[in-house]
PDB file of N, CA and C in Angstrom:
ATOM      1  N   UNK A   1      41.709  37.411  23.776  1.00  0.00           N
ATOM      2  CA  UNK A   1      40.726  37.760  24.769  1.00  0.00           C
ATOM      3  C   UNK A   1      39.694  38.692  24.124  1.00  0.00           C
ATOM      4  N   UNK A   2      38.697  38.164  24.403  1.00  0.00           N
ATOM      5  CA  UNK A   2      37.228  39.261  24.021  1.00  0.00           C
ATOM      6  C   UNK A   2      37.332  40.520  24.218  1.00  0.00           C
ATOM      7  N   UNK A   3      36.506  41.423  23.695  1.00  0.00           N
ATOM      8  CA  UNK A   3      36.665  42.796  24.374  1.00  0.00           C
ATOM      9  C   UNK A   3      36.197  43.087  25.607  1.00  0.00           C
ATOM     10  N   UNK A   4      35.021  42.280  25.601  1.00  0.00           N
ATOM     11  CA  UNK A   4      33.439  42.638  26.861  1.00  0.00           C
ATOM     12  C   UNK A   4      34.815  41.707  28.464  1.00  0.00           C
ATOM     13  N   UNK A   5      35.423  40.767  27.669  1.00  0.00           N
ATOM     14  CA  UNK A   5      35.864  40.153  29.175  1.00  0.00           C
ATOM     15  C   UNK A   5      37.264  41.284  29.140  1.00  0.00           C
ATOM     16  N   UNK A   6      38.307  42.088  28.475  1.00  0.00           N
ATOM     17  CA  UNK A   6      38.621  43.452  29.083  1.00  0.00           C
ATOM     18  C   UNK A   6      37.717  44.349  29.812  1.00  0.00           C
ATOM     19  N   UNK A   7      37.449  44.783  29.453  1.00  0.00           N
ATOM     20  CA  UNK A   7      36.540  45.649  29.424  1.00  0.00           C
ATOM     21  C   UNK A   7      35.758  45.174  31.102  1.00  0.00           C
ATOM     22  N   UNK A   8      35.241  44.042  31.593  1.00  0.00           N
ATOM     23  CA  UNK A   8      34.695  43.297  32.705  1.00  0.00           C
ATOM     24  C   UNK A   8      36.023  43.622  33.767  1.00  0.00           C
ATOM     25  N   UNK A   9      37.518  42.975  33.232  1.00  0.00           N
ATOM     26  CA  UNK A   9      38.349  43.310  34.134  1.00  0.00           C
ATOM     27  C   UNK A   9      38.780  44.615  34.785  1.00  0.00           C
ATOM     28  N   UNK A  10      38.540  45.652  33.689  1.00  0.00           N
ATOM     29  CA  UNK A  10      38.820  46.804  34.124  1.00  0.00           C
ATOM     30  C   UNK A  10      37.561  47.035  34.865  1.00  0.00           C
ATOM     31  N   UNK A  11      36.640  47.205  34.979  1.00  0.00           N
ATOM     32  CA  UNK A  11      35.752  47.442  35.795  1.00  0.00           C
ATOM     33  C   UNK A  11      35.688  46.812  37.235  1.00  0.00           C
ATOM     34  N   UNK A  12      35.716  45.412  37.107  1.00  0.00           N
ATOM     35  CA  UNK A  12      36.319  45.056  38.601  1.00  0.00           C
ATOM     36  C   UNK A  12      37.492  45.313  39.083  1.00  0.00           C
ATOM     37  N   UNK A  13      38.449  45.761  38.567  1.00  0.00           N
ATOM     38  CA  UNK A  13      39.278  46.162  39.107  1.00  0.00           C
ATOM     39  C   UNK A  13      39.247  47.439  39.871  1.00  0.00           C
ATOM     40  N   UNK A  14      38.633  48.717  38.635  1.00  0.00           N
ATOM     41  CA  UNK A  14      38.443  49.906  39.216  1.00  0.00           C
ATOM     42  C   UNK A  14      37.323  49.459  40.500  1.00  0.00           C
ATOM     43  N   UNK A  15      36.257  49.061  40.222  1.00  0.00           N
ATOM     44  CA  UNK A  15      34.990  48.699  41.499  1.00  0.00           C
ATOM     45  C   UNK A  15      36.012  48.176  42.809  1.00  0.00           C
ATOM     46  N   UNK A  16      37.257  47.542  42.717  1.00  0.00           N
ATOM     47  CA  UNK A  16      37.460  46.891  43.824  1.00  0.00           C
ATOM     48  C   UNK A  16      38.736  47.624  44.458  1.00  0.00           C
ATOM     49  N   UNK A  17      39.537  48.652  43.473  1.00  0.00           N
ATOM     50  CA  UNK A  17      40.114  49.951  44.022  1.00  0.00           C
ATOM     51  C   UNK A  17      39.108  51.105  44.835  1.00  0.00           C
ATOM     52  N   UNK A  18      38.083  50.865  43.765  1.00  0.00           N
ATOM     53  CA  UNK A  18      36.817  52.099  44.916  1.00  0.00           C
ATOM     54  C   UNK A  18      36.640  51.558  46.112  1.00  0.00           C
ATOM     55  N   UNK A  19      36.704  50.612  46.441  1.00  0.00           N
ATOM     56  CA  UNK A  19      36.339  49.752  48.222  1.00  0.00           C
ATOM     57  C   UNK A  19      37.438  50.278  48.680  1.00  0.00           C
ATOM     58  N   UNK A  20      39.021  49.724  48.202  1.00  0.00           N
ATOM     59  CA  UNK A  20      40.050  49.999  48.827  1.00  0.00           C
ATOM     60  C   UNK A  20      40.346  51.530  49.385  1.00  0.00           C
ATOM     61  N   UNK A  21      40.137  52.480  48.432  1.00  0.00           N
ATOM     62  CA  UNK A  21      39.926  53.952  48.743  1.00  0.00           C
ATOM     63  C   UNK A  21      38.899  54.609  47.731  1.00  0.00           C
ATOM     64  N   UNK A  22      38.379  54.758  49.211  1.00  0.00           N
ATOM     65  CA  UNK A  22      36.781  55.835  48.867  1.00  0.00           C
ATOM     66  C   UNK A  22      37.004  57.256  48.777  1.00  0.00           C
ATOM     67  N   UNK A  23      38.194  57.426  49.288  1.00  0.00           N
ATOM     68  CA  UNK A  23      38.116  58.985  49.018  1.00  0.00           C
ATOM     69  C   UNK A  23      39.523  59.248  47.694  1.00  0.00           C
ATOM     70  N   UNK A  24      39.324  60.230  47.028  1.00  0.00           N
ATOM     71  CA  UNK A  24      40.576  60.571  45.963  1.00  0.00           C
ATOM     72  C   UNK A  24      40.605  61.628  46.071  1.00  0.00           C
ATOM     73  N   UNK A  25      41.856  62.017  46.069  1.00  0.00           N
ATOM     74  CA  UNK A  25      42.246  63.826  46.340  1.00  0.00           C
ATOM     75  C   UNK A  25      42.776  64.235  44.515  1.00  0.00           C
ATOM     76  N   UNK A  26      41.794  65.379  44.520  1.00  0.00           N
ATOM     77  CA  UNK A  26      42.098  65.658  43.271  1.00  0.00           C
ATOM     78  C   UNK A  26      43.138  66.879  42.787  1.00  0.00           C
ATOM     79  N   UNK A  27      43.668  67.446  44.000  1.00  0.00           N
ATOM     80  CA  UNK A  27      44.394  68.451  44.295  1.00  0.00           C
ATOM     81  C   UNK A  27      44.099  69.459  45.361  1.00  0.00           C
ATOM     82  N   UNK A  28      45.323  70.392  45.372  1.00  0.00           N
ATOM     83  CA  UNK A  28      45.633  71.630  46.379  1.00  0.00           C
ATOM     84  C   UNK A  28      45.096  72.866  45.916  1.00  0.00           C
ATOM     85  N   UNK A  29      44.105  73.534  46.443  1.00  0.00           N
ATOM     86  CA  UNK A  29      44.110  74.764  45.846  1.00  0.00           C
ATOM     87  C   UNK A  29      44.063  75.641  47.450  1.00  0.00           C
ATOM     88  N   UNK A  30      45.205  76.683  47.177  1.00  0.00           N
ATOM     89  CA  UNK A  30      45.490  77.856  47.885  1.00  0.00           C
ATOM     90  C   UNK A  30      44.515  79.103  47.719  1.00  0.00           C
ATOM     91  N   UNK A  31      44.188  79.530  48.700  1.00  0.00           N
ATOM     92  CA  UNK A  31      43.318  80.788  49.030  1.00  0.00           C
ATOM     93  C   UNK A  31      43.604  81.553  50.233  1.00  0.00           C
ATOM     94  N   UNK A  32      43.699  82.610  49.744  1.00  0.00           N
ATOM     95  CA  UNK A  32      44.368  83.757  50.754  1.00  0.00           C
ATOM     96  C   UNK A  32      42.900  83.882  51.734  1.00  0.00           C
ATOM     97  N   UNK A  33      43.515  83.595  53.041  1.00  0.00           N
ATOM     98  CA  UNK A  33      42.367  84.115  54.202  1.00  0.00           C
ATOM     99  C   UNK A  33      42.484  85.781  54.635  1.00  0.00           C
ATOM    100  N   UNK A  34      43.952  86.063  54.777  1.00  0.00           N
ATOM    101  CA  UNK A  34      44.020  87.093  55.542  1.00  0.00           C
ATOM    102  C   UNK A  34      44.943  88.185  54.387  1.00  0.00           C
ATOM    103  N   UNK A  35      44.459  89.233  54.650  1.00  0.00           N
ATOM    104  CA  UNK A  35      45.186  89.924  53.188  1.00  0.00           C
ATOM    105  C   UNK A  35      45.651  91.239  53.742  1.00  0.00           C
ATOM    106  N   UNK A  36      46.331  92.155  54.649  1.00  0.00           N
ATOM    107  CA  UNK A  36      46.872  93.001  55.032  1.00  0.00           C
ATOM    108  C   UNK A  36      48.230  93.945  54.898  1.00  0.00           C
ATOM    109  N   UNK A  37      48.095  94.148  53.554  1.00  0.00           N
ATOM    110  CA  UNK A  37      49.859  95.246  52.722  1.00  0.00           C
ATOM    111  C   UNK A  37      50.526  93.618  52.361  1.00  0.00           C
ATOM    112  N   UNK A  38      51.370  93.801  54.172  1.00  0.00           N
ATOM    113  CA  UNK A  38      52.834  92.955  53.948  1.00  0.00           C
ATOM    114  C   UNK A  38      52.640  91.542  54.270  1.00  0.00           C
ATOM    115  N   UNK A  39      51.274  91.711  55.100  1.00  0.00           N
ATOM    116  CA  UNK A  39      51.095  90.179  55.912  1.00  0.00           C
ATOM    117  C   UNK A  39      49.627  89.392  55.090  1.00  0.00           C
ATOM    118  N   UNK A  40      50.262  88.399  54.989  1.00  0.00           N
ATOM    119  CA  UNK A  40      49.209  87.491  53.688  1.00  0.00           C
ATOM    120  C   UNK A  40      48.983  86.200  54.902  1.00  0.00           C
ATOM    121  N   UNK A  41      47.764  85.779  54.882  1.00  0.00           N
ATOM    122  CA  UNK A  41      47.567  84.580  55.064  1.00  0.00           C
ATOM    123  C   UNK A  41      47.133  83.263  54.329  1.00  0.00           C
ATOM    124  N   UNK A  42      47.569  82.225  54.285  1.00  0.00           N
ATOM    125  CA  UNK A  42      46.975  81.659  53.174  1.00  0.00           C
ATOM    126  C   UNK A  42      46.665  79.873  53.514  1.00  0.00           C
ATOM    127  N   UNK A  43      45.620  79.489  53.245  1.00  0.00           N
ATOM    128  CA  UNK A  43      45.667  77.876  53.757  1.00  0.00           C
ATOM    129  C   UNK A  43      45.407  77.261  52.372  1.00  0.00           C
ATOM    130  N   UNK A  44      45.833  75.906  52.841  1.00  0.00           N
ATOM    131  CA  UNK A  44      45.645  74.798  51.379  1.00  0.00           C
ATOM    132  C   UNK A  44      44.512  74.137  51.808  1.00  0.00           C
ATOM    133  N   UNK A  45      44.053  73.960  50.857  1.00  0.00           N
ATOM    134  CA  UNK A  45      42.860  73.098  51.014  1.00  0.00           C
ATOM    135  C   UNK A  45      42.883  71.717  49.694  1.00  0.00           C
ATOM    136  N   UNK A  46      42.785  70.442  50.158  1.00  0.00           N
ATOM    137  CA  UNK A  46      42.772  69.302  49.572  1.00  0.00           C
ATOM    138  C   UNK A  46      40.831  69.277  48.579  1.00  0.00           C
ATOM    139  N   UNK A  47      41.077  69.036  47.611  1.00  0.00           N
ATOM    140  CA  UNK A  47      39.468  68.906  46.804  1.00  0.00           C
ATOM    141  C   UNK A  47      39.488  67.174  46.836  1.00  0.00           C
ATOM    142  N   UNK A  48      38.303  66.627  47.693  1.00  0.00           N
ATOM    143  CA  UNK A  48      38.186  65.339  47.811  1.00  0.00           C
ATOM    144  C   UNK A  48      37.147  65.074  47.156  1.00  0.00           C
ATOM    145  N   UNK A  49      37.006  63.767  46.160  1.00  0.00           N
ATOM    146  CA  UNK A  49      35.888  62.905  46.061  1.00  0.00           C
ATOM    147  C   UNK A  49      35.595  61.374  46.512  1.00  0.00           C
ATOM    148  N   UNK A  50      34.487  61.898  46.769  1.00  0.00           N
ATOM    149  CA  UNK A  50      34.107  60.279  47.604  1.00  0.00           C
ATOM    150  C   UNK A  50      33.482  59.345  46.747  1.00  0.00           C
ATOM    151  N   UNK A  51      34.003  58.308  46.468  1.00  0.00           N
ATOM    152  CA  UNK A  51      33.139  57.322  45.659  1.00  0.00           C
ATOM    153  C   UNK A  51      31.852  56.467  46.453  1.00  0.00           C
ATOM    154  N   UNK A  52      30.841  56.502  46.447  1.00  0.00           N
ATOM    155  CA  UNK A  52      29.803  56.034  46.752  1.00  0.00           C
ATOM    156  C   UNK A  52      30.539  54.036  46.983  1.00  0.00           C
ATOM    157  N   UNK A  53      29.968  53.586  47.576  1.00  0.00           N
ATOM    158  CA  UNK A  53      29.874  52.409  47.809  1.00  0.00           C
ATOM    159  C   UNK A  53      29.196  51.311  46.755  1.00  0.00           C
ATOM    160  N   UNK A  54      28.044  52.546  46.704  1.00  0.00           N
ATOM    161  CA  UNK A  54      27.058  51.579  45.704  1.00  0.00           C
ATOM    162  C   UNK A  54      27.610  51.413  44.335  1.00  0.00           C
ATOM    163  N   UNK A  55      28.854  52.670  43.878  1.00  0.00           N
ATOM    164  CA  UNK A  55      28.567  52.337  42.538  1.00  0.00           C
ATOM    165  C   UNK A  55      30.143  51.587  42.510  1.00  0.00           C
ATOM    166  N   UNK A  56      31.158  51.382  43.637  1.00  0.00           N
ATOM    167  CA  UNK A  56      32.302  50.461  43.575  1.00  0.00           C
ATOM    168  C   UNK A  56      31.661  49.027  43.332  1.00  0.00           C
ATOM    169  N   UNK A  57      30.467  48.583  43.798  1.00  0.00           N
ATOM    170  CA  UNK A  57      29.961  47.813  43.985  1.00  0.00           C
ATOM    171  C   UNK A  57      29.377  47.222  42.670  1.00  0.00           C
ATOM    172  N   UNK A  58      28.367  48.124  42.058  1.00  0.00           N
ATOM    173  CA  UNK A  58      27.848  47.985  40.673  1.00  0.00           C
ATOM    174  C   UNK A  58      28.704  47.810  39.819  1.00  0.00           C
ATOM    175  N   UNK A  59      29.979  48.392  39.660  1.00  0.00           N
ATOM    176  CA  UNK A  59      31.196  48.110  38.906  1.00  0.00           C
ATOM    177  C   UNK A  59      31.526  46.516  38.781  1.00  0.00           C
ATOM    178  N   UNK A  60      31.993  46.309  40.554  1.00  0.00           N
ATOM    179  CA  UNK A  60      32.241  44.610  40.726  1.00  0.00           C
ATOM    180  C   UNK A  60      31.379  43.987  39.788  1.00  0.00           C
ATOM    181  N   UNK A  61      30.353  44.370  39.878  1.00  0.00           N
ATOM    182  CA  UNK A  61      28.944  43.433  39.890  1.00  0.00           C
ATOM    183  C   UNK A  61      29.031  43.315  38.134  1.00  0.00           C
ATOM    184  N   UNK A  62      28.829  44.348  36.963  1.00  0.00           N
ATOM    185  CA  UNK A  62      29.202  44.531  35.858  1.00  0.00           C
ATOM    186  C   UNK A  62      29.887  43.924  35.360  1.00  0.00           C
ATOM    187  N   UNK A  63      31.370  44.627  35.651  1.00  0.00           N
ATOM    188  CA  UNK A  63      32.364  43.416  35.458  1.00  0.00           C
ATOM    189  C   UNK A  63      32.668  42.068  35.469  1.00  0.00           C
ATOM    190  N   UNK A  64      31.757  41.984  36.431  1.00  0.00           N
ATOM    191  CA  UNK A  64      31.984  40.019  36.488  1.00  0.00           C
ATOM    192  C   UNK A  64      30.627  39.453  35.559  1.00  0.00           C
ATOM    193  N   UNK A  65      29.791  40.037  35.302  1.00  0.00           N
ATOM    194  CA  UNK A  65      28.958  39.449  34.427  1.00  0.00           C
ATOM    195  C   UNK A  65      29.566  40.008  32.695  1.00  0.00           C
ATOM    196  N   UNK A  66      30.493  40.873  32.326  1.00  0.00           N
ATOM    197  CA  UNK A  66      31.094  41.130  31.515  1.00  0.00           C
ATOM    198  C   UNK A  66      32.342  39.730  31.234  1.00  0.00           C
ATOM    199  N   UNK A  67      32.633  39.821  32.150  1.00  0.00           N
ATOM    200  CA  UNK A  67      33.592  38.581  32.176  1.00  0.00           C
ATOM    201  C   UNK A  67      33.123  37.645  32.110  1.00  0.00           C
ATOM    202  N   UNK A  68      31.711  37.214  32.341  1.00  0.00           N
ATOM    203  CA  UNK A  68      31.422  35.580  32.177  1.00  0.00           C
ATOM    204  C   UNK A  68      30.875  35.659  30.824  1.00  0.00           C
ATOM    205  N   UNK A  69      30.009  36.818  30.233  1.00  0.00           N
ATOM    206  CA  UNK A  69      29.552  36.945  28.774  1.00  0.00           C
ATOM    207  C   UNK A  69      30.336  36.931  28.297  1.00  0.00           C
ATOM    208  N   UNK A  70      31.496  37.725  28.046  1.00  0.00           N
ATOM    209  CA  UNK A  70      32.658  37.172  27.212  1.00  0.00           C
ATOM    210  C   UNK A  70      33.401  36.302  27.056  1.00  0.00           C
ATOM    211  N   UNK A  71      33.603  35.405  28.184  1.00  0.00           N
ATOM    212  CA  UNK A  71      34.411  34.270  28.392  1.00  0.00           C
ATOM    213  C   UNK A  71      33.345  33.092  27.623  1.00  0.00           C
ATOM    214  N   UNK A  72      32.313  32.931  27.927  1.00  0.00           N
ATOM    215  CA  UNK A  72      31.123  32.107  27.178  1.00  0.00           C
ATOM    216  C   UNK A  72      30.701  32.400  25.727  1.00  0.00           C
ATOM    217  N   UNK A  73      31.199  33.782  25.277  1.00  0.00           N
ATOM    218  CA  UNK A  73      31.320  33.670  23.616  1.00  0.00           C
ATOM    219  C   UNK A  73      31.938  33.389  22.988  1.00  0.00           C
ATOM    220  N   UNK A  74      31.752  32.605  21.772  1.00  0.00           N
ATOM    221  CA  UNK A  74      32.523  32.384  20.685  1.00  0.00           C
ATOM    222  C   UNK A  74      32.295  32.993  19.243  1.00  0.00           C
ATOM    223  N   UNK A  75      33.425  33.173  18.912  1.00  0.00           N
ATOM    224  CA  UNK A  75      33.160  34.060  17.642  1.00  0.00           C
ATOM    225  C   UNK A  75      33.780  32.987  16.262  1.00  0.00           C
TER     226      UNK A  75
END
């Protein structure tokens, strides 16, 4: 297999995981709200990123023209 038609699959693949979930949690980070001697308050908070639509999309779109250029070369 070519490189460009890897290379095409992984991209549609990732492009067509970004549709499936748009949002990715990249972790927990804890921060004290309330801070008083003995009594601590503290909430978690999730750090989210949102993948745009457009660029799950541009991925698909890449990828499959990666995959037909490579599949149509011969070396």
């Amino acid at each position: 297999m070519h490189r460009l038609t890897i290379i095409g699959i992984v991209l549609v693949v990732l492009g067509l995981l970004g549709f499936i979930f748009p949002r990715i949690a990249l972790g927990e980070e804890r921060t004290s709200i309330v801070d008083l001697g003995p009594l601590q308050i503290e909430a978690t908070e999730q750090r989210l990123v949102t993948i745009p639509d457009i660029a799950a999309a541009a991925a698909v779109g890449v990828g499959t023209v990666l995959i037909v250029v490579g599949a149509t070369r011969r070396n």
